[in-house]
PDB file of N, CA and C in Angstrom:
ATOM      1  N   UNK A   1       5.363  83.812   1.058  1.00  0.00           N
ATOM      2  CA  UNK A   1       6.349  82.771   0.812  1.00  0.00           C
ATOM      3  C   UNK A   1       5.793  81.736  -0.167  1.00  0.00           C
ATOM      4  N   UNK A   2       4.360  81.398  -0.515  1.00  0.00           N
ATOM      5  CA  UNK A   2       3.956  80.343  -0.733  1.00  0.00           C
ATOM      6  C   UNK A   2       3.775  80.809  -2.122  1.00  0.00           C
ATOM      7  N   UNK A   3       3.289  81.828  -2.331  1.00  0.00           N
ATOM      8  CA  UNK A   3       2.865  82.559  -4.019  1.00  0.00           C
ATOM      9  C   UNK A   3       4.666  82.413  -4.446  1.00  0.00           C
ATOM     10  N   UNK A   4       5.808  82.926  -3.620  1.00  0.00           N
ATOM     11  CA  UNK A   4       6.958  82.909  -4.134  1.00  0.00           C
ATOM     12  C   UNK A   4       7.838  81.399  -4.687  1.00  0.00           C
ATOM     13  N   UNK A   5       7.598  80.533  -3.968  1.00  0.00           N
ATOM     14  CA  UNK A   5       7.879  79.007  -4.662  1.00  0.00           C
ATOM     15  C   UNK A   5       7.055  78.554  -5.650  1.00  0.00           C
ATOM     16  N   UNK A   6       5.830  79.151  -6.127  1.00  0.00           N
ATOM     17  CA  UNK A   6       5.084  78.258  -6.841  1.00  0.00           C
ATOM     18  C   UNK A   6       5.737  79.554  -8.243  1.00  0.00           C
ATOM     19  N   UNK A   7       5.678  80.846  -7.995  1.00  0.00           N
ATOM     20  CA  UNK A   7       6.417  81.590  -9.001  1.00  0.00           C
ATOM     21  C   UNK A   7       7.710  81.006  -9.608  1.00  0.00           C
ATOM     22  N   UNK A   8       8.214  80.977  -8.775  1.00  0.00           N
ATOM     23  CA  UNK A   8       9.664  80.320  -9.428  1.00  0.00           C
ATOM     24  C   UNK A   8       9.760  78.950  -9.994  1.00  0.00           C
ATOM     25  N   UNK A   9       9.054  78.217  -9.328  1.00  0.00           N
ATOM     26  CA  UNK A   9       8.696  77.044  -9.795  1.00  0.00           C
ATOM     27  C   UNK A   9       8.169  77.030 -11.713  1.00  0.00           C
ATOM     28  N   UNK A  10       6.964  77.941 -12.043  1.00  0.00           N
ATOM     29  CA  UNK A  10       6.673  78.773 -12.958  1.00  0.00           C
ATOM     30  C   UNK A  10       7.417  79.062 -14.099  1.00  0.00           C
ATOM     31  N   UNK A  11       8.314  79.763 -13.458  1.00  0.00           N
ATOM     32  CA  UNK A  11       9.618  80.852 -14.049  1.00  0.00           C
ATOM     33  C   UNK A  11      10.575  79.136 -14.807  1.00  0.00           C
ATOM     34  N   UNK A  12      10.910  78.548 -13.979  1.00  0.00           N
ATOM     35  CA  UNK A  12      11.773  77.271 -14.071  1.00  0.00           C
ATOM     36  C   UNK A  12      10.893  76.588 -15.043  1.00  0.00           C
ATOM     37  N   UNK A  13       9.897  76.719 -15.359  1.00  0.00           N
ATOM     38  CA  UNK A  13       9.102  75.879 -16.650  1.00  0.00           C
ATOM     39  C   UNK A  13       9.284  74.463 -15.460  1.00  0.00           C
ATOM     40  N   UNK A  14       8.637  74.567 -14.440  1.00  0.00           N
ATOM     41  CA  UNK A  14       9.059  72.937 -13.809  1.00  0.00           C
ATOM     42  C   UNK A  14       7.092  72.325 -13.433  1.00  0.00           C
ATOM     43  N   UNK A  15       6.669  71.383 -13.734  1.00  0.00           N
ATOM     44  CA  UNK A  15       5.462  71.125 -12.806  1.00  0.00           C
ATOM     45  C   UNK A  15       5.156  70.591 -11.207  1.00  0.00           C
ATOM     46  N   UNK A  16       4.282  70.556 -10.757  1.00  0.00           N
ATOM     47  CA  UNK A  16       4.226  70.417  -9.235  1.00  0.00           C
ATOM     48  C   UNK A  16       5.267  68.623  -9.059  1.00  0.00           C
ATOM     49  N   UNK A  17       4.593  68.146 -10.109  1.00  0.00           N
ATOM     50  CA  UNK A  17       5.635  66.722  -9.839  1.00  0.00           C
ATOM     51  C   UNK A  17       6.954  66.911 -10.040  1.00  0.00           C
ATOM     52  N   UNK A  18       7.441  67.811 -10.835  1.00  0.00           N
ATOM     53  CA  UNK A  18       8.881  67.010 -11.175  1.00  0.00           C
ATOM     54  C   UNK A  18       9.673  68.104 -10.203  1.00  0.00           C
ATOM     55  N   UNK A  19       9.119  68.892  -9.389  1.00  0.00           N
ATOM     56  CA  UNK A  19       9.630  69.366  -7.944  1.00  0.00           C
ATOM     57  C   UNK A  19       9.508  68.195  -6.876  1.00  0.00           C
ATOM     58  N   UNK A  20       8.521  67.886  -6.915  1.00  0.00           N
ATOM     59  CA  UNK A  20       8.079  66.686  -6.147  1.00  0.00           C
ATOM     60  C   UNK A  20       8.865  65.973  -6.267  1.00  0.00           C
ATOM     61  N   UNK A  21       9.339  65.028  -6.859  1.00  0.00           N
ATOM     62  CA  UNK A  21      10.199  63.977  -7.061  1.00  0.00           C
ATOM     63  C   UNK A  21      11.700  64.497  -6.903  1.00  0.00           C
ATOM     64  N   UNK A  22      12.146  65.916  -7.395  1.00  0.00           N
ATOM     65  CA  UNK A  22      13.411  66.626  -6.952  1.00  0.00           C
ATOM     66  C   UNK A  22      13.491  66.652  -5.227  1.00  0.00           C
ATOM     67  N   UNK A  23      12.177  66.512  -4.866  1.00  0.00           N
ATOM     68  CA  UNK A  23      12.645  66.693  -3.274  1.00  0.00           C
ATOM     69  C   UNK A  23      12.176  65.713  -2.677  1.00  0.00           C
ATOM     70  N   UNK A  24      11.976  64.482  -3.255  1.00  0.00           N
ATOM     71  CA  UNK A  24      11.275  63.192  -2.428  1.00  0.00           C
ATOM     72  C   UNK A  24      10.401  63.326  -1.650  1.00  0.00           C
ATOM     73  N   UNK A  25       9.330  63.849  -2.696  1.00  0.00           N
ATOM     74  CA  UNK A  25       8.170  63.777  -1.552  1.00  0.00           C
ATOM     75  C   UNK A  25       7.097  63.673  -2.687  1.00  0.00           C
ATOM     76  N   UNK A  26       5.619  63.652  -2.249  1.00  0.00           N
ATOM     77  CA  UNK A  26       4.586  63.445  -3.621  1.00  0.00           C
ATOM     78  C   UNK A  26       4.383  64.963  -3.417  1.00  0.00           C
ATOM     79  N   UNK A  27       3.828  64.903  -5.022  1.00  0.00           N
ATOM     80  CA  UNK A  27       2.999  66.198  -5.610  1.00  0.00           C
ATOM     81  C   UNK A  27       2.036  66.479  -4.879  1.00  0.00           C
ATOM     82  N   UNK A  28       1.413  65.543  -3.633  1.00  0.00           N
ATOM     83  CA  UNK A  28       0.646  66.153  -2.747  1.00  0.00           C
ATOM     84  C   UNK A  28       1.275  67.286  -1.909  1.00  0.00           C
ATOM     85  N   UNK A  29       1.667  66.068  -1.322  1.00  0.00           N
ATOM     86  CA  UNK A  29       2.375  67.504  -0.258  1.00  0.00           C
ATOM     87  C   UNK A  29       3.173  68.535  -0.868  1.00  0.00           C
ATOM     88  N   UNK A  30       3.708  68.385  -2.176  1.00  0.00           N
ATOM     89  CA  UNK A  30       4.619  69.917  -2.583  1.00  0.00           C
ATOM     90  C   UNK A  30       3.143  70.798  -2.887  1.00  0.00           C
ATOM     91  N   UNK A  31       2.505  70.549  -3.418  1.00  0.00           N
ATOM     92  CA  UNK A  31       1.205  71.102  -3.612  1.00  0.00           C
ATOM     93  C   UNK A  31       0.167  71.744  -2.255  1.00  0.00           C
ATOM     94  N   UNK A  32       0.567  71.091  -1.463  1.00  0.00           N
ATOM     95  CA  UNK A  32       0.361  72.047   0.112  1.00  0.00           C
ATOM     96  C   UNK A  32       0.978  72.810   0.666  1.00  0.00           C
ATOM     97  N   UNK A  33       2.624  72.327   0.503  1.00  0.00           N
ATOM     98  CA  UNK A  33       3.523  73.712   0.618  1.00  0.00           C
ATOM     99  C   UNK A  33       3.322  74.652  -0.364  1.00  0.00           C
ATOM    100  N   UNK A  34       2.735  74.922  -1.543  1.00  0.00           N
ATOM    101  CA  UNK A  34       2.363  76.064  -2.426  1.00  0.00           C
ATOM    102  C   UNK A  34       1.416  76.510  -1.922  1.00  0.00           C
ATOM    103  N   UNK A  35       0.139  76.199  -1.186  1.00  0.00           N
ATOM    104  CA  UNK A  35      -1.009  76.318  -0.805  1.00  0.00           C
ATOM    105  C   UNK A  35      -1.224  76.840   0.196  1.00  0.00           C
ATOM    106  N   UNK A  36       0.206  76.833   0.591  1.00  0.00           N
ATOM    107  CA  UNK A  36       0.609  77.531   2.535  1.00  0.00           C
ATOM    108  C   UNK A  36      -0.658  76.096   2.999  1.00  0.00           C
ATOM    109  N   UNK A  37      -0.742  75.287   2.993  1.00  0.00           N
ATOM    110  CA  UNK A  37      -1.428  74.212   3.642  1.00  0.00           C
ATOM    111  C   UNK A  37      -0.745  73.530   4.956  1.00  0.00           C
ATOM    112  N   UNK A  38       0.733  73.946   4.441  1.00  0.00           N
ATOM    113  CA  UNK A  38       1.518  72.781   5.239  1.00  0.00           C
ATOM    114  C   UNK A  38       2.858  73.480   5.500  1.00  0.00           C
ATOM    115  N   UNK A  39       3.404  73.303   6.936  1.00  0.00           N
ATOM    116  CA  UNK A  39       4.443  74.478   6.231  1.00  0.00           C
ATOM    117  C   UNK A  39       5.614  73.263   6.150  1.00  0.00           C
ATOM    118  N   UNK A  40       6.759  74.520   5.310  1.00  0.00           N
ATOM    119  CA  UNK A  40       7.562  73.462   4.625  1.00  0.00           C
ATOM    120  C   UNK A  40       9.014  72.901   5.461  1.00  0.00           C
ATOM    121  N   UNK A  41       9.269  72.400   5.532  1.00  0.00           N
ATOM    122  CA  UNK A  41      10.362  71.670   6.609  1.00  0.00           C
ATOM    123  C   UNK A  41      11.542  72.423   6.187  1.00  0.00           C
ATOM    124  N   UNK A  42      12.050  72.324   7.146  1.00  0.00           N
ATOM    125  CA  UNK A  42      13.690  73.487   6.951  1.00  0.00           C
ATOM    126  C   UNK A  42      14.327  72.624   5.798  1.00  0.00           C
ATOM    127  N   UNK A  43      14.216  71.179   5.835  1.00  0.00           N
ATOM    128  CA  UNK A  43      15.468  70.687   4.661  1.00  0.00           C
ATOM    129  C   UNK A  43      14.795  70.747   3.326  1.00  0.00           C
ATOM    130  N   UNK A  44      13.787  70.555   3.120  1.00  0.00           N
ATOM    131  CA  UNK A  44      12.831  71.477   2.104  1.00  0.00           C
ATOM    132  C   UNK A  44      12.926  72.532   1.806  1.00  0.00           C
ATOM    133  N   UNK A  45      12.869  73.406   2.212  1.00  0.00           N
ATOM    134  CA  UNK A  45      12.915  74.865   2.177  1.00  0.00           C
ATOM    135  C   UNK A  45      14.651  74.835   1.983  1.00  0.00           C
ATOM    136  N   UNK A  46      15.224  74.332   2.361  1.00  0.00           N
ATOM    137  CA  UNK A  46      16.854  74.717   1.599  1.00  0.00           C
ATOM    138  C   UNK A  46      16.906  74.006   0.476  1.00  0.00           C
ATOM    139  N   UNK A  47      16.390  72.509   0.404  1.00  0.00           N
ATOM    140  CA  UNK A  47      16.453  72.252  -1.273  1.00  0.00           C
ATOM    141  C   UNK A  47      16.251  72.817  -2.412  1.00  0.00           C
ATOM    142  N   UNK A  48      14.606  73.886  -1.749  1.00  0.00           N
ATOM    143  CA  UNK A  48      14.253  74.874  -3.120  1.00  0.00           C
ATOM    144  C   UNK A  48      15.106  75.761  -3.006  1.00  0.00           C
ATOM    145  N   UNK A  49      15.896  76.464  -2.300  1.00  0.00           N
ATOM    146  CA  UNK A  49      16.718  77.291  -2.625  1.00  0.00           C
ATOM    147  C   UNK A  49      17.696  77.007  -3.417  1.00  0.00           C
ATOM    148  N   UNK A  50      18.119  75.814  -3.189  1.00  0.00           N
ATOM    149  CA  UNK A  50      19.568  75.267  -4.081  1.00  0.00           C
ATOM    150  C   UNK A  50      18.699  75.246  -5.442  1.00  0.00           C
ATOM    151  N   UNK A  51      17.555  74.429  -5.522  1.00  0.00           N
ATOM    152  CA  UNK A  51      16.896  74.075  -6.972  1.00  0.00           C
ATOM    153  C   UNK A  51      16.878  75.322  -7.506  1.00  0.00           C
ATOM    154  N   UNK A  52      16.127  76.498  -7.268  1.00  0.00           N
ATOM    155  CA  UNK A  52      16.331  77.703  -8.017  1.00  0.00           C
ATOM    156  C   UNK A  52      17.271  79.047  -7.791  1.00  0.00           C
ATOM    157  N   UNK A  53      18.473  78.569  -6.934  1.00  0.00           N
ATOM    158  CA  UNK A  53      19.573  79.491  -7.134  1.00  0.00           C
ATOM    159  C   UNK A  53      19.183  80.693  -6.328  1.00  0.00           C
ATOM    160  N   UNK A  54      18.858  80.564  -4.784  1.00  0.00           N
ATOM    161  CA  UNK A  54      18.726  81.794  -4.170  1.00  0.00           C
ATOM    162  C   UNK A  54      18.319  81.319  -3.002  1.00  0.00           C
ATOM    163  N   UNK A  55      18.158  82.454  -1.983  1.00  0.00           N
ATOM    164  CA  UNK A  55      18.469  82.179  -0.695  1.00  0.00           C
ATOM    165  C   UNK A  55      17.030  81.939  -0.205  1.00  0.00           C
ATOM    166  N   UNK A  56      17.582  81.048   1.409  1.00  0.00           N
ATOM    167  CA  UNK A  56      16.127  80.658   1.935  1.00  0.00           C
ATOM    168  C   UNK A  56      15.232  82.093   2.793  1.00  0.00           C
ATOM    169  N   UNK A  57      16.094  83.216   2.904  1.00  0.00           N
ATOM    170  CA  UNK A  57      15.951  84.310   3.396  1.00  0.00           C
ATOM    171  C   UNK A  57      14.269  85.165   2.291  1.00  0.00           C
ATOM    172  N   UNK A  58      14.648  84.723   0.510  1.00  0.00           N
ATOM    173  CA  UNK A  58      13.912  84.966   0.073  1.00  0.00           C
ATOM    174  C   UNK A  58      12.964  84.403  -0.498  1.00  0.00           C
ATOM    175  N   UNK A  59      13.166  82.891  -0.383  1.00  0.00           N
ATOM    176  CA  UNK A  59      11.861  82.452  -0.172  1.00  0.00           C
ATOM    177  C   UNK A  59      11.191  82.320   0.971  1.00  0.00           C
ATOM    178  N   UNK A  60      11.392  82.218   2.519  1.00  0.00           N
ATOM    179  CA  UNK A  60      10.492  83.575   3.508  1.00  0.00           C
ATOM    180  C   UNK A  60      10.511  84.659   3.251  1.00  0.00           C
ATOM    181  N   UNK A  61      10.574  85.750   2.290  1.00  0.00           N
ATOM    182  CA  UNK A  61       9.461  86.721   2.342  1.00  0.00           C
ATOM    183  C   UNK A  61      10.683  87.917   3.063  1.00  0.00           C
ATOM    184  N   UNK A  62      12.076  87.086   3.313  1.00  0.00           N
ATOM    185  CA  UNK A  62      12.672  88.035   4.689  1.00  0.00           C
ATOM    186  C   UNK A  62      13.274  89.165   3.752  1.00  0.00           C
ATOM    187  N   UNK A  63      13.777  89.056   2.017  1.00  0.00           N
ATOM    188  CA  UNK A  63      14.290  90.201   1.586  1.00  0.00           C
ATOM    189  C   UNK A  63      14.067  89.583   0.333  1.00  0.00           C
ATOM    190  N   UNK A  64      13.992  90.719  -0.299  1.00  0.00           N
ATOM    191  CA  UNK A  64      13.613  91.012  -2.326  1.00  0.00           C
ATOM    192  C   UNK A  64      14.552  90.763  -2.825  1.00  0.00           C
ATOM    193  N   UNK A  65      15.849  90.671  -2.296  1.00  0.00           N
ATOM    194  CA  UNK A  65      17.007  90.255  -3.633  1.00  0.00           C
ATOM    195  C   UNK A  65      16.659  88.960  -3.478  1.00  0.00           C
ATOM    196  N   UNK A  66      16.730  88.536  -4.947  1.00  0.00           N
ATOM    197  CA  UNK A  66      16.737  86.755  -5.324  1.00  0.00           C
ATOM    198  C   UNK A  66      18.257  86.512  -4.971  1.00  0.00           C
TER     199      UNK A  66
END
């Protein structure tokens, strides 16, 4: 899950901050949810889905279609 947000993140040409600030939180902690450091809060984890257009099913890891 954690290699898959920082990919897309990637893909989106976006850096750890300006996700960070898309989801009100610091570049620390988005930087621990990439790190699997921290896990990521359900309303988090649906924001990145809305931010890159796909389900929260595949960013857990639960299925390969984007």
């Amino acid at each position: 899950m954690y290699r898959r947000i920082r990919d897309l993140r990637e893909d989106a040409e976006l850096t750890q901050k300006q996700v960070a600030e898309i989801l009100h939180c610091s570049q620390q902690a988005y930087s621990y949810y990439e790190l699997g450091l921290r896990d990521i809060p359900t309303g988090i984890l649906i924001e990145l889905a809305k931010l890159y257009n796909t389900t929260t099913d595949y960013l857990l890891g639960l299925t390969s279609e984007r």
